[in-house]
Protein backbone atom coordinates (compact mmCIF):
# COMPACT_ATOMS: atom_id res chain seq x y z
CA UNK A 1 0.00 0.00 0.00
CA UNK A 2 1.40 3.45 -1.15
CA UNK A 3 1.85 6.54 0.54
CA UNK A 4 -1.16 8.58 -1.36
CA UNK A 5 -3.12 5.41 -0.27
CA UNK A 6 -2.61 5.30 3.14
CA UNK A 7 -3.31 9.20 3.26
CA UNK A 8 -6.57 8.92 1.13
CA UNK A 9 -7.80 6.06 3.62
CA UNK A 10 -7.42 7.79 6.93
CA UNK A 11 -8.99 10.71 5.50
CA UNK A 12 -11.67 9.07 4.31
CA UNK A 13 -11.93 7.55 7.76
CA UNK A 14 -11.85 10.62 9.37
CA UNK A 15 -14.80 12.66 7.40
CA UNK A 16 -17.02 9.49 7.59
CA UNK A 17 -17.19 10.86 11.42
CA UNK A 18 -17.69 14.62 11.42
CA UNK A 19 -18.82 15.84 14.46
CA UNK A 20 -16.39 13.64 16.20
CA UNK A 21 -13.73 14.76 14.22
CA UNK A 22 -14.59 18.24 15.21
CA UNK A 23 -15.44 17.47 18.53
CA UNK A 24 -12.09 15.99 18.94
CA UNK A 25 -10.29 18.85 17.61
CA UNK A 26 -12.28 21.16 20.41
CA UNK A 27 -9.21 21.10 22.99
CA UNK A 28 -6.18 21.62 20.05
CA UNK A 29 -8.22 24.59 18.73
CA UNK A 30 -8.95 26.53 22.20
CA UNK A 31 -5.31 25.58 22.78
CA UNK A 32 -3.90 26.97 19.97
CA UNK A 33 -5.72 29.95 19.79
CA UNK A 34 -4.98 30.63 23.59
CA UNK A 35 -1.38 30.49 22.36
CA UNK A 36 -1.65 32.81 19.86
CA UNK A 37 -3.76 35.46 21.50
CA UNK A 38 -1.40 35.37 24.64
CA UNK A 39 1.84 36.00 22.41
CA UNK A 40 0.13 38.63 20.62
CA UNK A 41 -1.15 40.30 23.46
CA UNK A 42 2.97 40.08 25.58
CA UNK A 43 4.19 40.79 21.97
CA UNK A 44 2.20 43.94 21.78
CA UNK A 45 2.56 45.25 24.84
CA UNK A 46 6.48 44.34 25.02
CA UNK A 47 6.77 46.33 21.45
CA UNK A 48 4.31 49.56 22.60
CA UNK A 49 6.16 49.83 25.56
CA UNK A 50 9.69 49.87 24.23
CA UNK A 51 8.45 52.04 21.53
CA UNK A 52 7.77 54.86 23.76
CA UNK A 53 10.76 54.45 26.07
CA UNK A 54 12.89 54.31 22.60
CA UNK A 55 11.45 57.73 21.59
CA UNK A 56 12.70 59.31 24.43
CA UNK A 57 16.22 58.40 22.94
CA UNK A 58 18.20 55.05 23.29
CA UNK A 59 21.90 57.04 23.74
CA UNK A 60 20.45 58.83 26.39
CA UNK A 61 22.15 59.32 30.44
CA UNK A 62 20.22 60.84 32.67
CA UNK A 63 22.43 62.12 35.84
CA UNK A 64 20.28 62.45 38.74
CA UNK A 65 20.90 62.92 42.52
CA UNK A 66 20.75 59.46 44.97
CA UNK A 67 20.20 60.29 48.98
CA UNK A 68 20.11 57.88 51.66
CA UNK A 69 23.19 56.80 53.32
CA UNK A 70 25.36 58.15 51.31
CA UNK A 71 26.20 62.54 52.06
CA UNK A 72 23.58 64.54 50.34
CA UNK A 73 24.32 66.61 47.17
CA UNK A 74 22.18 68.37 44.61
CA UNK A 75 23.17 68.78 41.25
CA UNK A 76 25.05 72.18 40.76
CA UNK A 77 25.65 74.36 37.70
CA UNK A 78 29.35 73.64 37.68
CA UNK A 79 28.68 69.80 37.75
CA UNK A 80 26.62 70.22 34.52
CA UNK A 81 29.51 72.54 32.54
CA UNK A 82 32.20 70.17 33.99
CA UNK A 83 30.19 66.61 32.27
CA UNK A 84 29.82 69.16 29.22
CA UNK A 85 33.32 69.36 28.95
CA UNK A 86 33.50 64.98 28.98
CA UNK A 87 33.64 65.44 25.34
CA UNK A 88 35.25 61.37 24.85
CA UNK A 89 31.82 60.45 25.62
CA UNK A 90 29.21 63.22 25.23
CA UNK A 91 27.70 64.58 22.85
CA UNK A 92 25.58 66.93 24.09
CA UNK A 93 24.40 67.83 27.69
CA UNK A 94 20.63 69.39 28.86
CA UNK A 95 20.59 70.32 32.55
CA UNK A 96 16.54 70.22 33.58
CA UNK A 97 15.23 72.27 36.96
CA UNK A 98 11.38 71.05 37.57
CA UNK A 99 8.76 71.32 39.61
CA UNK A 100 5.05 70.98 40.04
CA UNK A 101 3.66 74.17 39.34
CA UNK A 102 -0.22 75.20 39.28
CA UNK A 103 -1.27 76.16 35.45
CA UNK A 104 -3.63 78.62 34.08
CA UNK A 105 -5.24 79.71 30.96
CA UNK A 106 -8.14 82.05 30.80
CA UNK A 107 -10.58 80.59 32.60
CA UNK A 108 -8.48 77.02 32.88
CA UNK A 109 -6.22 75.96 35.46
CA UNK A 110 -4.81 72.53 36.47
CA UNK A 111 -2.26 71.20 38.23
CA UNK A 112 1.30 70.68 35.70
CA UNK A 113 4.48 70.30 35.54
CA UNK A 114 7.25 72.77 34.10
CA UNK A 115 10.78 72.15 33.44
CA UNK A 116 13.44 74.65 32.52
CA UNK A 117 16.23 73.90 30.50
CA UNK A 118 18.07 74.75 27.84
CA UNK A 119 17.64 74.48 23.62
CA UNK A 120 19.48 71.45 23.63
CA UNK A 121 16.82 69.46 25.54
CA UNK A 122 14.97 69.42 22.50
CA UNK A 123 17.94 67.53 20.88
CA UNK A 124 19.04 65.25 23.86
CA UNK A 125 15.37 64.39 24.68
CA UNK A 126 14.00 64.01 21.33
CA UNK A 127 11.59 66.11 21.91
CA UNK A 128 10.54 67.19 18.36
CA UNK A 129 8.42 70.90 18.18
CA UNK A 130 5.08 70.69 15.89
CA UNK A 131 3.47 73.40 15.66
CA UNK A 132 5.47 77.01 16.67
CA UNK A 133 9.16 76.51 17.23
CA UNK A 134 11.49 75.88 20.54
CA UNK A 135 12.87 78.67 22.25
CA UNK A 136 16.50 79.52 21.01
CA UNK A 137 19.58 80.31 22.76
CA UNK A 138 18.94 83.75 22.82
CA UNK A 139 15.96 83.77 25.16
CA UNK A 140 17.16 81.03 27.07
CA UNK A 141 20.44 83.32 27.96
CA UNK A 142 18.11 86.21 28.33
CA UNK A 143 15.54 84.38 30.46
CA UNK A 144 12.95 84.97 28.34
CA UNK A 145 9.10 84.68 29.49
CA UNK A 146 8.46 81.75 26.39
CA UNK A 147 7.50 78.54 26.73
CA UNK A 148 6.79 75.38 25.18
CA UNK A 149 3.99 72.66 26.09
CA UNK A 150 3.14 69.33 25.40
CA UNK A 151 0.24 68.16 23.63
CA UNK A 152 -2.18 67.39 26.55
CA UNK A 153 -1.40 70.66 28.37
CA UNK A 154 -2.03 72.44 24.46
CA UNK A 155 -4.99 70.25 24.88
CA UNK A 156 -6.18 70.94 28.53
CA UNK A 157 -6.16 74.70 28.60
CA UNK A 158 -6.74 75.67 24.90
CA UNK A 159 -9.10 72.96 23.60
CA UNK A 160 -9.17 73.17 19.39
CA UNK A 161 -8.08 76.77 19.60
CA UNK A 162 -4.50 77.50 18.49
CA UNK A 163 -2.50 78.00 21.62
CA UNK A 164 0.62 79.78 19.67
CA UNK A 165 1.39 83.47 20.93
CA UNK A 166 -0.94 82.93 23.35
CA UNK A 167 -0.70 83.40 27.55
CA UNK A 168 -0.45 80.90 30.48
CA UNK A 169 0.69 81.28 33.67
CA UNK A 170 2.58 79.28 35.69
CA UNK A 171 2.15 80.28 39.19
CA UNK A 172 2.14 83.88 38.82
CA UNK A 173 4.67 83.88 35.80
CA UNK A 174 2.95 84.65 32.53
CA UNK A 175 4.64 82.79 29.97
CA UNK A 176 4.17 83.60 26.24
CA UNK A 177 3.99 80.31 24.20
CA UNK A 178 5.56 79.87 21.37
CA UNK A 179 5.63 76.02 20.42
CA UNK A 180 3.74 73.05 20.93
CA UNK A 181 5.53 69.40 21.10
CA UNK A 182 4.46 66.63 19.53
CA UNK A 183 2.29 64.09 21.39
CA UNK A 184 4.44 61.17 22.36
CA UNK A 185 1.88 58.88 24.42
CA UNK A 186 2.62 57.96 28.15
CA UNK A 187 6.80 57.12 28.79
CA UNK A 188 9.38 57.87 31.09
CA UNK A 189 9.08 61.72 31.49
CA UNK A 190 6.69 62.20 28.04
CA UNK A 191 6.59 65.73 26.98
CA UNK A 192 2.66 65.37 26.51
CA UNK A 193 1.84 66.96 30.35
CA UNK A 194 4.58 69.23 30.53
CA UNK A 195 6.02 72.79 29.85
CA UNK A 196 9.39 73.77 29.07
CA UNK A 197 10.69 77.07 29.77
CA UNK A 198 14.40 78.60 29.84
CA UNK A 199 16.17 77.64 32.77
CA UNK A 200 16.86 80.77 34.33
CA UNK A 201 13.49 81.50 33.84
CA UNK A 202 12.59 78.77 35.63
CA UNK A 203 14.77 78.25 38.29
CA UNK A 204 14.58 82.34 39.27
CA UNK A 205 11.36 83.68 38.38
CA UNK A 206 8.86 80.36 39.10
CA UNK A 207 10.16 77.82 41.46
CA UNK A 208 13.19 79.64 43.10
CA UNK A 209 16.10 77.30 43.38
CA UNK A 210 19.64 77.38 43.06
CA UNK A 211 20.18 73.55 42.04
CA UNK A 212 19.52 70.95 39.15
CA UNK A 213 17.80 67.98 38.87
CA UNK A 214 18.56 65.84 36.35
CA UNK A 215 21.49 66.50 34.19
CA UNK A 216 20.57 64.73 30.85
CA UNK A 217 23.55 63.42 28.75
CA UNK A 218 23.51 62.44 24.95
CA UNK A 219 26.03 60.14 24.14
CA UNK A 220 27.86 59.52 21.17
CA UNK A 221 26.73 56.50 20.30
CA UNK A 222 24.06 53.68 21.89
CA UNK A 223 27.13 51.20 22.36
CA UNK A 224 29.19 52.84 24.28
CA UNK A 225 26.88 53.78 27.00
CA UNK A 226 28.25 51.08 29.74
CA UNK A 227 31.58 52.62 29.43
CA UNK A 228 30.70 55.88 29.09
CA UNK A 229 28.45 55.66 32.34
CA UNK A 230 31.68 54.06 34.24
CA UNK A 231 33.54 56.68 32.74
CA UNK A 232 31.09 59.61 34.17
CA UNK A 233 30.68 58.29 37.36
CA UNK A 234 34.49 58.31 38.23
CA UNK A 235 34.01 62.04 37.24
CA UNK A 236 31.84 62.52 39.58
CA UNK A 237 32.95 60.79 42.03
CA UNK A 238 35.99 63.20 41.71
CA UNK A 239 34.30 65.79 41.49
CA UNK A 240 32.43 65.57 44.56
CA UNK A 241 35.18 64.56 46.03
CA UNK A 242 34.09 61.30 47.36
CA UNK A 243 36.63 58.83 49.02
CA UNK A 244 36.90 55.60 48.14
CA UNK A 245 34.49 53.81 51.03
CA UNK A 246 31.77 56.11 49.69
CA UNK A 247 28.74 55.48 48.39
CA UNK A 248 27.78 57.32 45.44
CA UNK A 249 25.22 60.10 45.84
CA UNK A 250 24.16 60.31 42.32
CA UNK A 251 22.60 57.95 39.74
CA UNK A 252 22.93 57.71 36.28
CA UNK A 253 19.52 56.50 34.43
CA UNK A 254 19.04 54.92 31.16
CA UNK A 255 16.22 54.18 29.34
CA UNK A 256 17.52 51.23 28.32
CA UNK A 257 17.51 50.27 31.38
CA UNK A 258 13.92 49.76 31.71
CA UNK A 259 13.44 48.50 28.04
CA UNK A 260 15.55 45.74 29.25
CA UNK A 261 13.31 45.51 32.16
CA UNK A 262 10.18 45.42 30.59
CA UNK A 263 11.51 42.71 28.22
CA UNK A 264 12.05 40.42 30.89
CA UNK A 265 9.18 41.24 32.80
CA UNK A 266 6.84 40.50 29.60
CA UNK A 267 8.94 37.01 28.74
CA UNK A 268 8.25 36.02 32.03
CA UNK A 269 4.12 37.03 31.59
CA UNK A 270 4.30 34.67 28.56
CA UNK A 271 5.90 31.68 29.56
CA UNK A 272 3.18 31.96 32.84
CA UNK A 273 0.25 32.35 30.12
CA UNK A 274 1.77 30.15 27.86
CA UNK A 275 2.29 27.29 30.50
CA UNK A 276 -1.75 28.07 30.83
CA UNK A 277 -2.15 27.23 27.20
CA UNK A 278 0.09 24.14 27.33
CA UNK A 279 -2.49 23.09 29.69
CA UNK A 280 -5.42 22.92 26.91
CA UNK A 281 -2.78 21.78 24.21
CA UNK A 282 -2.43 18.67 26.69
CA UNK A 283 -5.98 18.41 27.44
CA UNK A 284 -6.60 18.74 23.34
CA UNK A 285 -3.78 15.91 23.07
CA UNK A 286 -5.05 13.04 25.47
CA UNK A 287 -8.50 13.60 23.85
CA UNK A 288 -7.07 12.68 20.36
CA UNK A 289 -5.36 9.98 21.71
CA UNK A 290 -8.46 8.75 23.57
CA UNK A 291 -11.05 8.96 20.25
CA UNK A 292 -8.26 7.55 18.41
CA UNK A 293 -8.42 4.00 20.70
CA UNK A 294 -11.79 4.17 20.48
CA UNK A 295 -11.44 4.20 16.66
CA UNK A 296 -8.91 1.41 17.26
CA UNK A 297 -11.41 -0.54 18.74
CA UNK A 298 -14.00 0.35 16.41
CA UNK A 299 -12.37 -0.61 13.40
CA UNK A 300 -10.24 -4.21 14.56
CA UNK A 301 -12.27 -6.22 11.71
CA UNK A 302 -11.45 -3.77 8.95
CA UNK A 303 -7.56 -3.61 10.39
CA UNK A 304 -7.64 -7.69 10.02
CA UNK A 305 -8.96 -7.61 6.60
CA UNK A 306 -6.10 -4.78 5.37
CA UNK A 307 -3.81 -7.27 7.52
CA UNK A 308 -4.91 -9.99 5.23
CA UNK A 309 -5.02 -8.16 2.13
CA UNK A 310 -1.47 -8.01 2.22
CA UNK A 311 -1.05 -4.46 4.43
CA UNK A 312 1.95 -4.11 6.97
CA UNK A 313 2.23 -3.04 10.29
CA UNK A 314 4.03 -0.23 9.17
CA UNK A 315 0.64 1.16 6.76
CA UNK A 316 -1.75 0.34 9.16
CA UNK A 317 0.78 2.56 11.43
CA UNK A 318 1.29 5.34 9.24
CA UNK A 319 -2.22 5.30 9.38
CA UNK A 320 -3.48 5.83 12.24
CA UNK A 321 -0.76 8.35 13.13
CA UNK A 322 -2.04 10.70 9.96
CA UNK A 323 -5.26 10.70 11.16
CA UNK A 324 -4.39 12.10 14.27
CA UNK A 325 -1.87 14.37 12.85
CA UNK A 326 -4.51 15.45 10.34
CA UNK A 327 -6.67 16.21 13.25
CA UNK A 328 -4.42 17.77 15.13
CA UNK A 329 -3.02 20.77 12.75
CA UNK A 330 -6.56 21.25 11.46
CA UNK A 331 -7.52 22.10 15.25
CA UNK A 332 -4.41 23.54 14.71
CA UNK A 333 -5.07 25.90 11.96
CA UNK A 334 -8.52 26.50 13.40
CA UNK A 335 -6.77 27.22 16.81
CA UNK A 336 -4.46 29.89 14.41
CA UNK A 337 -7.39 31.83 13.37
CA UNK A 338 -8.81 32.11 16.67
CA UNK A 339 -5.96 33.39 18.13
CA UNK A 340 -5.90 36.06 15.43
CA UNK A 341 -9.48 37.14 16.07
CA UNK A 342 -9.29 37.31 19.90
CA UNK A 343 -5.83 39.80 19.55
CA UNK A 344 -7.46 41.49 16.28
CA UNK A 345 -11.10 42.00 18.84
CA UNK A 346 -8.61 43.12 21.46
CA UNK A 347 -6.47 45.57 19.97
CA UNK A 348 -9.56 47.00 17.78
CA UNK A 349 -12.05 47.60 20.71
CA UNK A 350 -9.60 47.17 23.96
CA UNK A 351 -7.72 50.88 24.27
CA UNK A 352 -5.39 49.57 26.57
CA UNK A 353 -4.43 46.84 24.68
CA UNK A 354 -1.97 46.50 22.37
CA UNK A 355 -1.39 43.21 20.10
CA UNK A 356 1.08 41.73 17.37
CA UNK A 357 1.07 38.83 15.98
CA UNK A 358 4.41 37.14 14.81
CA UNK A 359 5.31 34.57 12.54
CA UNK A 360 7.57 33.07 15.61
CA UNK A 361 4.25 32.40 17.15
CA UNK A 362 1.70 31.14 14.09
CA UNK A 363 5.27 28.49 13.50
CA UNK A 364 4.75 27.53 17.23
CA UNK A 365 1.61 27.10 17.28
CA UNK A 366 1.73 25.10 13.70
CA UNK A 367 4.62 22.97 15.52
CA UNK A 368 2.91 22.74 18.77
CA UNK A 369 -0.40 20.93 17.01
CA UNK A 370 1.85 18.52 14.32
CA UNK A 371 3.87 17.49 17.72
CA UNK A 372 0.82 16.57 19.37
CA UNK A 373 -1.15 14.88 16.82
CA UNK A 374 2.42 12.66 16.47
CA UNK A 375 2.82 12.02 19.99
CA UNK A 376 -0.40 11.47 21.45
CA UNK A 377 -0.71 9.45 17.95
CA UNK A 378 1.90 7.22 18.21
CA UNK A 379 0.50 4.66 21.48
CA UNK A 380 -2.90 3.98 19.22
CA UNK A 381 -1.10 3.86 16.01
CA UNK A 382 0.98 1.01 17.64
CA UNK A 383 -2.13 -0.23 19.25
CA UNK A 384 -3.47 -0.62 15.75
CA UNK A 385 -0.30 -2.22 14.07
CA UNK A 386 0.47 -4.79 16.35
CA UNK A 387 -3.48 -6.50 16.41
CA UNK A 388 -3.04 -9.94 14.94
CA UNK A 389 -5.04 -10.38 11.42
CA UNK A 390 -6.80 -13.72 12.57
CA UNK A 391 -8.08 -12.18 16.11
CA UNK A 392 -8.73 -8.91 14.85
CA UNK A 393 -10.69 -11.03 11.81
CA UNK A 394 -12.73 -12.65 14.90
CA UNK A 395 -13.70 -9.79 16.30
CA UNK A 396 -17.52 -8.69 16.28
């Protein structure tokens, strides 16, 4: 008996049972599709989440101050000029002075945040200007009463109207603004909820301090930020003056750093939710192998007379074990397109939710369901091959 035969029999066998055929394929398909809509949905989330953390700039430092044991410091002006001058590493430096600040607009007012800084922020953050422009060097050395805000302050006190040339106030500074930055989403330190001012400005007319607090550092390049981080915090430690037995009172920040962080976190949410979906992939496989003794049972007399027809153990094998591989990555591909309309549903009327579907995970699942059907196959596949023609001839 031939290859083509063998296949063309145990499909035959299969369809001449329908509903069991489907019913058996129940457990592979919500197993599979669990799969796939649990990949997509860590996928997603891993990918929107890096996303924004990798618009804030991947060759970014940020240089802020540590307290606890170690001797409290703030962040001075000199400190800033001095990493400026780190010119092996840096590429450009932002200091940022910030505070919470209450905001008003006409007849709108709300709690927000302002930073001052300088024109380079614009650069080091990647913080890119829409609609007006960012404030030049010229205003920031004359302390200039401009400002820039992010899209949800824009949003907040102006509505649809154009907020360009308009007036806030933060606290009692009125600030003239002159550019808008472009939305961003929600990220470490997104520009969407904030204004950005010159730091003199800032630091002397609205808050009143004397001090930084973050010192943001553009490096030359994304690969050399481990040494260039090393080499930054022996200049500080210098600096400062710190002895060797002491801690440091500063931290440098990356926002690598947390990409790497949320990678890990989201690998280990889908091996947890994919060990869940193993579960219903091994519930899926014992009830192939369980229908497929039954069909071993069914069928003994037909298994004798292919016996005595002159059929081996080794097609009455191959057999069985397509049937239940055929099964198996049908519920399979029925399992595949599940999974793709749970994560589609989800990312089309879930907000919060964001979902991607891979070709890594469509190849696991398509591996996942052959595997089963072969494994769970193989004990009645034997079952089948090793009845003996003149018993299973007997057999009523």
């Amino acid at each position: 008996m031939i290859l083509g035969n063998v296949i063309r029999v145990a499909l035959r066998s299969l369809f001449a049972n329908k509903l069991r055929m489907a019913l058996t394929m129940l457990g592979i398909i919500i197993g599979v599709g669990a799969v796939i809509a649990m990949l997509a949905l860590g996928t997603g989330a891993r990918e929107a989440a890096v996303a924004r953390f990798e618009a804030m700039g991947t060759n970014l430092l940020t240089l802020r101050n540590q307290w606890g044991r170690a001797r409290r410091q703030f962040l001075s002006i000199q400190e800033w000029h001095v990493i400026e001058g780190y010119t092996q590493y840096v590429e450009m430096v932002a200091p940022e002075a910030f505070s919470s600040v209450r905001v008003r607009a006409g007849s709108n007012n709300q709690d927000g945040r302002i930073s001052g800084t300088t024109p380079e922020y614009f650069i080091v953050r990647n913080v890119e200007v829409e609609f007006g422009r960012p404030f030049d060097q010229l205003e920031y050395l004359q302390n200039a009463d401009v400002c820039v805000i992010g899209s949800q302050v824009a949003e907040d006190l102006f509505g649809g109207q154009d907020p360009i040339n308009q007036s806030i106030y933060a606290g009692t500074r009125r600030l003239r603004v002159i550019g808008v930055a472009r939305a961003k989403g929600e990220g470490w330190q997104s520009p969407d909820e904030w204004i950005f001012a010159p730091l003199g400005t800032v630091m002397n007319r609205i808050i009143g301090q004397d001090y930084l607090d973050n010192i943001h550092i553009r490096c030359r390049s994304y690969g050399i930020i481990p040494e260039a981080q090393a080499a930054l915090t022996d200049l500080m430690r210098r600096t400062r003056g710190l002895t060797p037995d002491e801690e440091d009172n500063f931290r440098f920040f990356s926002p690598t750093e947390i990409i790497e962080e949320i990678k890990q976190s989201v690998a280990i949410f889908q091996a947890l939710l994919g060990g869940v979906a193993a579960l219903s992939l091994l519930v899926g496989g014992i009830g192939i192998m369980n229908i497929m003794l039954v069909t071993v049972t069914e069928r003994t007399r037909e298994i004798g007379i292919r016996k005595a027809l002159g059929a081996r153990r080794r097609d009455i094998l191959v057999q069985f074990l397509i049937e239940s591989i055929v099964v198996s990555v049908a519920g399979g591909a029925l399992g595949i397109l599940l999974g793709w309309g749970i994560a589609s549903a989800l990312d089309h009327f879930v907000e919060q939710f964001d979902t991607m579907i891979t070709a890594g995970s469509i190849i696991l699942a398509v591996t996942c369901s052959t595997a089963i059907g072969l494994i769970f196959g193989i004990y009645p596949a034997r079952s089948a091959a090793q009845l003996d023609p003149i018993e299973a001839l007997r057999h009523e």
